[in-house]
Protein backbone atom coordinates (compact mmCIF):
# COMPACT_ATOMS: atom_id res chain seq x y z
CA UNK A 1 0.00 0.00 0.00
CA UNK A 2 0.90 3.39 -0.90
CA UNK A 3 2.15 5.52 2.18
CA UNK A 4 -0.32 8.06 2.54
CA UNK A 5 0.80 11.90 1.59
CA UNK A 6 0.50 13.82 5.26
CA UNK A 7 0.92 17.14 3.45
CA UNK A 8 -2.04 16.88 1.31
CA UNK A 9 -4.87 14.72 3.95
CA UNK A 10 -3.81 17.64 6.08
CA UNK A 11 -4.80 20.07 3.62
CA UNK A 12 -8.29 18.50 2.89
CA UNK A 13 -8.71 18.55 6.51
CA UNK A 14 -8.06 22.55 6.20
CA UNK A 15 -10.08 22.54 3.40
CA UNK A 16 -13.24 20.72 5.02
CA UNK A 17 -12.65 23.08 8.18
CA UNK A 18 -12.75 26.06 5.43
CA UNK A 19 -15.97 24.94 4.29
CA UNK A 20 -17.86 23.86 7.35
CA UNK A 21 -17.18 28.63 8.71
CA UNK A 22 -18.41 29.11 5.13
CA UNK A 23 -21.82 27.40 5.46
CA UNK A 24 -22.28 28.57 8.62
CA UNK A 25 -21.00 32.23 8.47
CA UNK A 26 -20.83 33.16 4.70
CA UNK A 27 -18.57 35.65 3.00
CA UNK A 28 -16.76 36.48 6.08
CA UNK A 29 -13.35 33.88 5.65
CA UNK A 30 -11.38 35.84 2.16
CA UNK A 31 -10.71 39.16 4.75
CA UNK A 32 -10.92 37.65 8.27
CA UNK A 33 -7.79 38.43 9.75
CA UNK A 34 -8.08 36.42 12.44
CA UNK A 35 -8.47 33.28 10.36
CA UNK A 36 -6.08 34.17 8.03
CA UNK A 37 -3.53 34.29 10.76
CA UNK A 38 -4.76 30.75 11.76
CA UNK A 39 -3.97 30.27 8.24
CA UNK A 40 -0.72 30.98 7.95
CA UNK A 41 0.46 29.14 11.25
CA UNK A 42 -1.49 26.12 10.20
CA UNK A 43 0.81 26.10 7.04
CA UNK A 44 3.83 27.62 8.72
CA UNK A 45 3.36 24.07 10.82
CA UNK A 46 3.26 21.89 7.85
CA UNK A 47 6.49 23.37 6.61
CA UNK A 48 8.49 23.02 9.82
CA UNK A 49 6.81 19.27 10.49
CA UNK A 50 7.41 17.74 6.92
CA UNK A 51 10.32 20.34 4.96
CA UNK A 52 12.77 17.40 5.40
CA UNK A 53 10.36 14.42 5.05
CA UNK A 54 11.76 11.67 3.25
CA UNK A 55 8.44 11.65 0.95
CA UNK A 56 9.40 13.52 -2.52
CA UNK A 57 5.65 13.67 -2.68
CA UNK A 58 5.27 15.59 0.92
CA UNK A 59 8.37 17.80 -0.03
CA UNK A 60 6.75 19.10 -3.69
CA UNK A 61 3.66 19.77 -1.91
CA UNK A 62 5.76 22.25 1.06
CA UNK A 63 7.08 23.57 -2.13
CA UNK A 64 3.60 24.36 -3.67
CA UNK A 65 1.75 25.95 -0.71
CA UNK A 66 5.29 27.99 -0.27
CA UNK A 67 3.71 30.81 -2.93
CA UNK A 68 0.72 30.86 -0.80
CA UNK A 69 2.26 31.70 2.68
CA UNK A 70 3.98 34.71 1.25
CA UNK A 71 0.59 35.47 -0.24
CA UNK A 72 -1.13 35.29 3.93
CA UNK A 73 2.10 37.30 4.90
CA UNK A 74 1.62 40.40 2.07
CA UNK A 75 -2.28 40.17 3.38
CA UNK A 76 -1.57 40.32 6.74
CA UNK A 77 1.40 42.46 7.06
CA UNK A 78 1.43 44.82 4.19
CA UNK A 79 4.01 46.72 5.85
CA UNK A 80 7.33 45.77 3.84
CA UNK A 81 9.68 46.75 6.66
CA UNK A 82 7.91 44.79 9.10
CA UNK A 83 7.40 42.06 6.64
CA UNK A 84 10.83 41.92 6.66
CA UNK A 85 12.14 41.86 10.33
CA UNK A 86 9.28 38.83 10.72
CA UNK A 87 11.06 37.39 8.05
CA UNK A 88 14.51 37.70 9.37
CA UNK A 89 12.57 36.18 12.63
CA UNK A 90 10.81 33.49 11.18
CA UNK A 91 14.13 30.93 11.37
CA UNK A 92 13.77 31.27 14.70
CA UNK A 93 10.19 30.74 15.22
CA UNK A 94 10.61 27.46 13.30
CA UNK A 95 13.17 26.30 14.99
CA UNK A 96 11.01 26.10 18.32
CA UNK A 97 8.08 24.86 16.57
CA UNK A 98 10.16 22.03 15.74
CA UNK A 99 10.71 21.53 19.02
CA UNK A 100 7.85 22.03 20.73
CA UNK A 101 6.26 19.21 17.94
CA UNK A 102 8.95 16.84 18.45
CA UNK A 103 8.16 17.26 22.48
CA UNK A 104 4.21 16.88 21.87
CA UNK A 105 4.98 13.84 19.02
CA UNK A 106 6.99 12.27 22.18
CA UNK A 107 4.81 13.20 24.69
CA UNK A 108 1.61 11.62 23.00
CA UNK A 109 3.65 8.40 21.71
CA UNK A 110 4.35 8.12 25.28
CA UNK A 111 0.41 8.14 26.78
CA UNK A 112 -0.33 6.51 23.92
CA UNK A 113 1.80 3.37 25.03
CA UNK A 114 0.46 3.99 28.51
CA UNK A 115 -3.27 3.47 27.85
CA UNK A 116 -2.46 0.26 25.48
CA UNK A 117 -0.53 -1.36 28.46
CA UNK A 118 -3.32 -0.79 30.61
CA UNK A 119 -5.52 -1.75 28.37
CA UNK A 120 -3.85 -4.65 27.93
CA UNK A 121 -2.35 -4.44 24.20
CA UNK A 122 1.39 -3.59 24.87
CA UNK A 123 1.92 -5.84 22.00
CA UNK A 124 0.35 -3.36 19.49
CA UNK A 125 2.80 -0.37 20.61
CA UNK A 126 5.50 -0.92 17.66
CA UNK A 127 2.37 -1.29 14.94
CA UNK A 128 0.83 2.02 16.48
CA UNK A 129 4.36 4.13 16.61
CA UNK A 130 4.31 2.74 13.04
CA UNK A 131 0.89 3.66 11.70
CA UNK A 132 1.68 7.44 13.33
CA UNK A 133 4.79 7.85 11.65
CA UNK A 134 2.67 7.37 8.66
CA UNK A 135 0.75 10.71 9.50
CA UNK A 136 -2.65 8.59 8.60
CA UNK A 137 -6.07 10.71 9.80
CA UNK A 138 -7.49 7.20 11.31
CA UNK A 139 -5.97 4.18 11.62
CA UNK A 140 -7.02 0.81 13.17
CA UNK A 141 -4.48 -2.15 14.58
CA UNK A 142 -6.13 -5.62 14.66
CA UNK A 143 -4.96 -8.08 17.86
CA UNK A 144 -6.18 -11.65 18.04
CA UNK A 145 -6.42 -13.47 21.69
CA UNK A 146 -6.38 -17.55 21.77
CA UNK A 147 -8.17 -18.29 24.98
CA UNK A 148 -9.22 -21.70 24.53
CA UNK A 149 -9.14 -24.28 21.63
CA UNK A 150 -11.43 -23.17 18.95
CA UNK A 151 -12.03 -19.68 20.08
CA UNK A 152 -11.12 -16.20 19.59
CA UNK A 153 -11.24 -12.80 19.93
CA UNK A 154 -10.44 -10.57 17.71
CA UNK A 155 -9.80 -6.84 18.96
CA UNK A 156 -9.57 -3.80 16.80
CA UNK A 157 -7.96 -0.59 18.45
CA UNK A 158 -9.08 2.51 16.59
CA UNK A 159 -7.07 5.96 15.91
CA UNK A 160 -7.91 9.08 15.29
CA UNK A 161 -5.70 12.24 14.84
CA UNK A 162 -7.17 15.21 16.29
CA UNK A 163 -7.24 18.98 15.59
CA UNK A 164 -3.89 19.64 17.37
CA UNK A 165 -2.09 16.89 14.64
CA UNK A 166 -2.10 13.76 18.19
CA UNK A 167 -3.53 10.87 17.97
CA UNK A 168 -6.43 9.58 20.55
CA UNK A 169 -6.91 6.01 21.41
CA UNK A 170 -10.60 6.36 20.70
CA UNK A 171 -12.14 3.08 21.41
CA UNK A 172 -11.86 -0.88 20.54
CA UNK A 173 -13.84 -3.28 19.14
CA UNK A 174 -14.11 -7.11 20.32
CA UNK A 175 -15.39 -9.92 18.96
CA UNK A 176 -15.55 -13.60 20.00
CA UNK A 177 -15.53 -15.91 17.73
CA UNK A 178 -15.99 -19.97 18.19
CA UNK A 179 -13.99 -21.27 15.27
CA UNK A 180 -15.63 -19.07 11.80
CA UNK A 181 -18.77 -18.76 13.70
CA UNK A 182 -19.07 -15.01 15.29
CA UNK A 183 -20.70 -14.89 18.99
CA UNK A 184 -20.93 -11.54 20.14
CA UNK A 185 -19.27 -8.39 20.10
CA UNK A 186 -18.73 -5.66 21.91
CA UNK A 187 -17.29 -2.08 21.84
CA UNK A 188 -15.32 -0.73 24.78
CA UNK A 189 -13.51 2.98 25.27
CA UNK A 190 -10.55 3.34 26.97
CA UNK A 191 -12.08 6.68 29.16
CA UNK A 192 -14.66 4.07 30.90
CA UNK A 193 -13.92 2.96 34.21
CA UNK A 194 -12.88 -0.19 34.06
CA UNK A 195 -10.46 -2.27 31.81
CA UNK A 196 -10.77 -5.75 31.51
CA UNK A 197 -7.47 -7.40 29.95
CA UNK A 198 -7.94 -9.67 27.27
CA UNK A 199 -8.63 -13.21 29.13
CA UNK A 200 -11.35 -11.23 31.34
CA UNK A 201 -12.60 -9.75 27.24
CA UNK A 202 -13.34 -13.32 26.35
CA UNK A 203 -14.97 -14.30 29.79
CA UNK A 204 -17.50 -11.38 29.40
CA UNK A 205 -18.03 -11.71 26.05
CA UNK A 206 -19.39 -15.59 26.65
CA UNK A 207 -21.50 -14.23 29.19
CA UNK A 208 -20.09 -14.73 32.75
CA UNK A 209 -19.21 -12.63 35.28
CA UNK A 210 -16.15 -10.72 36.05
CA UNK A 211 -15.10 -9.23 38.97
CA UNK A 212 -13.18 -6.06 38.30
CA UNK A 213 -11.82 -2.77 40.23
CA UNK A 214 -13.23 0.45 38.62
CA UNK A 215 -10.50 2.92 37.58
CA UNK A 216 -9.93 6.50 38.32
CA UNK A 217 -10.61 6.16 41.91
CA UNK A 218 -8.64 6.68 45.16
CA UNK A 219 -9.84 3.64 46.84
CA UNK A 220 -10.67 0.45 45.59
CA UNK A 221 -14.18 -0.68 44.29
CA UNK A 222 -14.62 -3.95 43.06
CA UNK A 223 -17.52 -5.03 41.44
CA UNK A 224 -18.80 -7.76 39.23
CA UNK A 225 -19.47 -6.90 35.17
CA UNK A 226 -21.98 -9.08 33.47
CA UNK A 227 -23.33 -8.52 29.58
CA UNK A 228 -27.29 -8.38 29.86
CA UNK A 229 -28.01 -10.80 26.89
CA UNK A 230 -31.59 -9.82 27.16
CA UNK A 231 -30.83 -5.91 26.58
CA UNK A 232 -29.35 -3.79 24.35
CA UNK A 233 -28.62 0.59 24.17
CA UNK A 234 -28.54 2.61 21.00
CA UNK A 235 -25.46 1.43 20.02
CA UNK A 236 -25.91 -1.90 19.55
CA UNK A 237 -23.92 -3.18 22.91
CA UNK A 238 -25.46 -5.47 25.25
CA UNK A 239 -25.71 -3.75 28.27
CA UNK A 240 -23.81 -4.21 31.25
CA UNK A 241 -24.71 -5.47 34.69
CA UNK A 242 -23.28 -4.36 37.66
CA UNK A 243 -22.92 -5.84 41.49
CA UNK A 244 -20.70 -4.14 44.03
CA UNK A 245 -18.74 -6.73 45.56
CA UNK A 246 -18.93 -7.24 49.24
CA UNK A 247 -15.17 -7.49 50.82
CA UNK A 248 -16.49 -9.59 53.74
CA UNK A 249 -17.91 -12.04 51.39
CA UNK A 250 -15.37 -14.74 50.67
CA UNK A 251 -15.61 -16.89 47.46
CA UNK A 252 -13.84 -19.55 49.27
CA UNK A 253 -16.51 -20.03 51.80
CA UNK A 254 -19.08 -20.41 48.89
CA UNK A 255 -17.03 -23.02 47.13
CA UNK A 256 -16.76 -25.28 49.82
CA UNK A 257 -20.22 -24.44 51.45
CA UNK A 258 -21.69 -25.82 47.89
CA UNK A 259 -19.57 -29.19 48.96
CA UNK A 260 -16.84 -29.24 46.86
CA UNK A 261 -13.27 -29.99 47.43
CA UNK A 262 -10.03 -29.85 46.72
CA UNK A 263 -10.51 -33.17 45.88
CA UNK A 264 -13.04 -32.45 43.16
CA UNK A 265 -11.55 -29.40 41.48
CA UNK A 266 -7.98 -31.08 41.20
CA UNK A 267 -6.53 -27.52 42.44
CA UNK A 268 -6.38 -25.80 45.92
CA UNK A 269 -9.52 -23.33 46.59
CA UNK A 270 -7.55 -20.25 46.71
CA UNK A 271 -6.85 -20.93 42.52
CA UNK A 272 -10.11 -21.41 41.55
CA UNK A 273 -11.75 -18.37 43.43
CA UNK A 274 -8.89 -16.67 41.46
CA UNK A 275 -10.20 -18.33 38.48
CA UNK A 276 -14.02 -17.85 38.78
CA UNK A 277 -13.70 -14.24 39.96
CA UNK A 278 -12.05 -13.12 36.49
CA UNK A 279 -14.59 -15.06 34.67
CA UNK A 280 -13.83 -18.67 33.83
CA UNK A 281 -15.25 -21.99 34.14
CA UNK A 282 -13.86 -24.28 36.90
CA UNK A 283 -13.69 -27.64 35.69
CA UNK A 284 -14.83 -30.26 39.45
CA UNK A 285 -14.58 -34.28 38.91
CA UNK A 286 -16.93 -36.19 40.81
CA UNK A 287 -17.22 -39.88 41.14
CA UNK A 288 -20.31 -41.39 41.38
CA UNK A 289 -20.73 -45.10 41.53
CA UNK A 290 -17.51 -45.73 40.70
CA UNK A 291 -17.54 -43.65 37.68
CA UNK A 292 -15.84 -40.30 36.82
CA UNK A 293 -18.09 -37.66 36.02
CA UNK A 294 -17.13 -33.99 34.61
CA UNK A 295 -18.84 -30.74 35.45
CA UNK A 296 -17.93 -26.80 35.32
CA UNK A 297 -19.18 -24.52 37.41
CA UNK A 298 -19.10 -20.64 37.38
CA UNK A 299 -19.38 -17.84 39.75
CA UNK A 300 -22.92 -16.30 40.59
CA UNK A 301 -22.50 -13.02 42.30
CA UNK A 302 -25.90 -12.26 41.95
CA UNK A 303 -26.71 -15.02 43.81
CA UNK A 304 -23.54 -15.66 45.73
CA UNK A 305 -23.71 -18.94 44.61
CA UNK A 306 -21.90 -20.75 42.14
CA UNK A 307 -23.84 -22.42 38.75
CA UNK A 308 -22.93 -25.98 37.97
CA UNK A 309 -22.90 -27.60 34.33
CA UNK A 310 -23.00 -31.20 33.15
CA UNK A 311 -20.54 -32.34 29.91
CA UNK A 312 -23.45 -31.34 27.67
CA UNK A 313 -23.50 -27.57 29.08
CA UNK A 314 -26.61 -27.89 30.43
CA UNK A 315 -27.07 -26.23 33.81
CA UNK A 316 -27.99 -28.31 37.35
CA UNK A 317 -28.12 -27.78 40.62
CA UNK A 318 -24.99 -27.81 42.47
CA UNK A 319 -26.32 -30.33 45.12
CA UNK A 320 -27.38 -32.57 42.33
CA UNK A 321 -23.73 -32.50 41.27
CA UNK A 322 -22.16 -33.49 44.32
CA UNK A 323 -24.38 -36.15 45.15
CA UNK A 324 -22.53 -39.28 44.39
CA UNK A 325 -25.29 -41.64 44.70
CA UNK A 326 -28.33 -41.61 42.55
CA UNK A 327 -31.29 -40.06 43.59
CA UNK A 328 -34.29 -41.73 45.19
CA UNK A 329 -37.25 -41.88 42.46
CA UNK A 330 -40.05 -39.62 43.24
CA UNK A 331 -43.77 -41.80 43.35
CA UNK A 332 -46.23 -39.52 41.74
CA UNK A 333 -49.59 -40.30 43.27
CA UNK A 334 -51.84 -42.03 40.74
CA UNK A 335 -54.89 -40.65 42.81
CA UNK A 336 -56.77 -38.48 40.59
CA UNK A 337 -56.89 -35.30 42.32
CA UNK A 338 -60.06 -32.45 42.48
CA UNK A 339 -59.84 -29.65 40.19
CA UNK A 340 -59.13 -26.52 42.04
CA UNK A 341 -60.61 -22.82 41.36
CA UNK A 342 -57.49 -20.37 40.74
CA UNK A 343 -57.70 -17.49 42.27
CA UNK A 344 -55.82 -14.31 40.91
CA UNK A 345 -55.38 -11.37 43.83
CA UNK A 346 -54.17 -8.07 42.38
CA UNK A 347 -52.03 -6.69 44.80
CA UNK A 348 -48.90 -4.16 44.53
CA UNK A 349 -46.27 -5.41 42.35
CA UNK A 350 -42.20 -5.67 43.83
CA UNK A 351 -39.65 -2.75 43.67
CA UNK A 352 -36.08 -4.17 43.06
């Protein structure tokens, strides 16, 4: 792919901005000192950011808009002798533009990097210092995550350069895939507060909980993040639950209250509290009869309980799981029983 000319998509930029004051306040850009001055130092900029780029393109184009600065300069300072001194001065001038851009270029690389790491993409940092050497408007770095065997997620960080020439991490895009087959997506900005890293990503993108501490705060505040499957905002996300998390609730206490073991999980308890609390299933063996049986189970904060599933995914109750001998058969009472009148009573409905 052809590297993109930085010169002239920051000229259509201009030239959009130029359009946009038109529409809305005609006739007054051709005299307006004020934004001819803007003008000039928006051009003066390109010329000290890309004079000695190693684009011919980028250079011919400095070289074009060259007849139009002196143009903005005999405009705005018709004055020949002080045309002159600013002249003399401009050197100068340039020479700490360069600077302070090479400061703010550094500067933003370096946030930049920041908010990927804590978002949890520090592999994408050489791609991104990449793509913004380009001097692209909007650029967008794909990063795939291998959880488990036949699944995916597939991440795409998005770019944008703003007004002031930096680039914003404006938001990322993730999608879990089982093999070809997509499952859900979901669209996260780095600003929110929280940041799940990219095991936690696939966790709440199947659907299960994952307890988190929110960001930005002096103190910390974990809670549990569930996707509502059931509910969706304007954007298309599912939204998210929330649950504060109690600190004097311990997830140890519900793993073994629900009678499981050490024994069963094939791991000490601390691990898989660890393990359910940033979202995955815990795989328990139980023998019953003689014969090894496999079930997951997940956390419920809702509920502070933990769900249990059989080898076929289908959820049972936890006590059914760790029962290891069969259940007595119920006797259903053959005695035909008298029809009943139902009675409906309207009454106040719940508030949750």
């Amino acid at each position: 792919m052809e590297p993109q000319n930085r010169v002239e998509a920051a000229l259509k930029a201009w030239q959009e901005r130029e359009s946009r004051i038109e529409k809305l306040i005609p006739g007054t850009i051709k005299n307006n000192k004020p934004f001819l001055k803007e003008k000039l130092a928006f051009l003066n900029n390109l010329q000290v950011r890309y004079a000695g780029s190693m684009s011919f393109d980028e250079r011919l184009m400095i070289r074009v808009i060259q007849s139009e600065r002196q143009e903005l300069r005999r405009t705005l300072y018709p004055n020949k002798v002080l045309r002159f001194l600013r002249n003399l001065l401009s050197p100068i001038r340039q020479l700490q533009q360069v600077r302070q851009q090479e400061r703010a270029t550094v500067n933003n690389t370096e946030q930049l990097t920041a908010k990927l790491i804590s978002a949890g993409f520090g592999e994408a940092n050489n791609q991104m210092a990449q793509q913004i050497s380009q001097g692209k408007e909007t650029f967008s770095i794909p990063v795939s995550y291998y959880p488990r065997e036949n699944e995916r997620v597939d991440f795409n960080l998005n770019f944008k350069r703003n007004e002031q020439g930096l680039y914003d991490f404006t938001d990322y895009k993730a999608t879990l895939k089982n093999g070809s087959k997509e499952i859900r997506s979901h669209s996260f900005k780095p600003s929110q507060d929280f940041v799940l890293t990219q095991h936690e990503t696939a966790n709440f993108l199947s659907g299960r909980p994952v307890l988190n501490q929110e960001v930005n705060v002096p103190w910390s505040n974990e809670r549990w993040l569930q996707l509502d499957l059931t509910d969706k905002d304007a954007d298309g996300n599912h939204r998210v639950r929330v649950i504060k998390s109690d600190d004097a609730f311990n997830w140890n206490t519900v793993i073994k209250s629900a009678g499981i073991t050490e024994a069963h999980l094939g791991m000490d308890v601390d691990t898989a509290s660890r393990l359910l609390k940033q979202g995955d299933l815990v795989k328990i063996t139980i023998t019953k009869e003689g014969a090894k049986q496999n079930y997951t189970i997940e956390a419920n904060p809702f509920q502070r309980s933990v769900n249990a599933y059989d080898d076929q995914n289908r959820r049972i109750a936890v006590d059914q799981v760790i029962r290891t001998k069969a259940a007595p058969t119920k006797v259903v009472a053959l005695h035909p029983q008298k029809k009943e009148e139902k009675v409906i009573k309207k009454g106040k409905g719940l508030s949750h």
